[in-house]
Protein backbone atom coordinates (compact mmCIF):
# COMPACT_ATOMS: atom_id res chain seq x y z
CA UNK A 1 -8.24 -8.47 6.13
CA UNK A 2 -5.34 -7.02 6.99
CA UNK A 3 -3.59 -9.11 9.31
CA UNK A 4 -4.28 -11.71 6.31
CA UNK A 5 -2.14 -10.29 3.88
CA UNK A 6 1.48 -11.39 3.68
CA UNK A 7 4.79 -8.83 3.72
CA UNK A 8 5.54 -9.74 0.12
CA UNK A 9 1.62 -7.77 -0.90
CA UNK A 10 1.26 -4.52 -1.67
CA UNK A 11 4.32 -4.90 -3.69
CA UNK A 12 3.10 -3.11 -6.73
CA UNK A 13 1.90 0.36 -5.90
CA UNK A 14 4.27 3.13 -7.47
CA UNK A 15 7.47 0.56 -7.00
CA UNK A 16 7.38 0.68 -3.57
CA UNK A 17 6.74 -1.88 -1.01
CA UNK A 18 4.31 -2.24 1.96
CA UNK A 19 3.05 -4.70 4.50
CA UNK A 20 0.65 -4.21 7.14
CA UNK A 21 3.29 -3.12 9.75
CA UNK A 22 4.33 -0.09 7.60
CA UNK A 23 0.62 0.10 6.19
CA UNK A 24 -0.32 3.29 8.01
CA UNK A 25 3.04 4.82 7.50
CA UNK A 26 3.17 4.77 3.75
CA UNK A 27 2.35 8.49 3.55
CA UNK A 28 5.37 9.26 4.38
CA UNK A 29 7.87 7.31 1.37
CA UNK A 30 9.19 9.91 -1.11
CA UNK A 31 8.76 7.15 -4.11
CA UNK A 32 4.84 8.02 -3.44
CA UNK A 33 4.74 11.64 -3.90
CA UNK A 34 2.96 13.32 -6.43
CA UNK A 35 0.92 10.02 -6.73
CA UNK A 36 -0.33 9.45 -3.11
CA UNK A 37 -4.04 10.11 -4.03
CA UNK A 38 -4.12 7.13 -6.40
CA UNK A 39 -1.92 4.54 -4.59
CA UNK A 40 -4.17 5.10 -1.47
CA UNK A 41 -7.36 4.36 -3.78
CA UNK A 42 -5.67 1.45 -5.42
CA UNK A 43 -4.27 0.06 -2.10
CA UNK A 44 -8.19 0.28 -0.80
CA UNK A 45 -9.47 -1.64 -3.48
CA UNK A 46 -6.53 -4.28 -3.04
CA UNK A 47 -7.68 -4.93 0.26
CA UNK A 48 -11.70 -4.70 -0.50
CA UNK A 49 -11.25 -7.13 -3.26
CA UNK A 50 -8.73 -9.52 -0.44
């Protein structure tokens, strides 16, 4: 599903961006702390419901 998805997705989570070349590295962007636990639970139903 993945390789599917277009750069522009994933542009919603926290105000940051993602694409499934930075996917695994998202972790890692400061604009996600303190909220990491939901954006990975909202970014796995994203790609579930894609």
């Amino acid at each position: 599903v993945i390789a599917g998805l277009k750069p522009e997705n994933f542009k919603v989570f926290g105000g940051c961006t993602y694409d499934n070349k930075n996917y695994f590295s998202f972790r890692r962007d400061p604009c996600l702390r303190g909220q990491e636990g939901k954006t990975v639970k909202a970014m796995a139903a994203f790609i579930v419901l894609c």
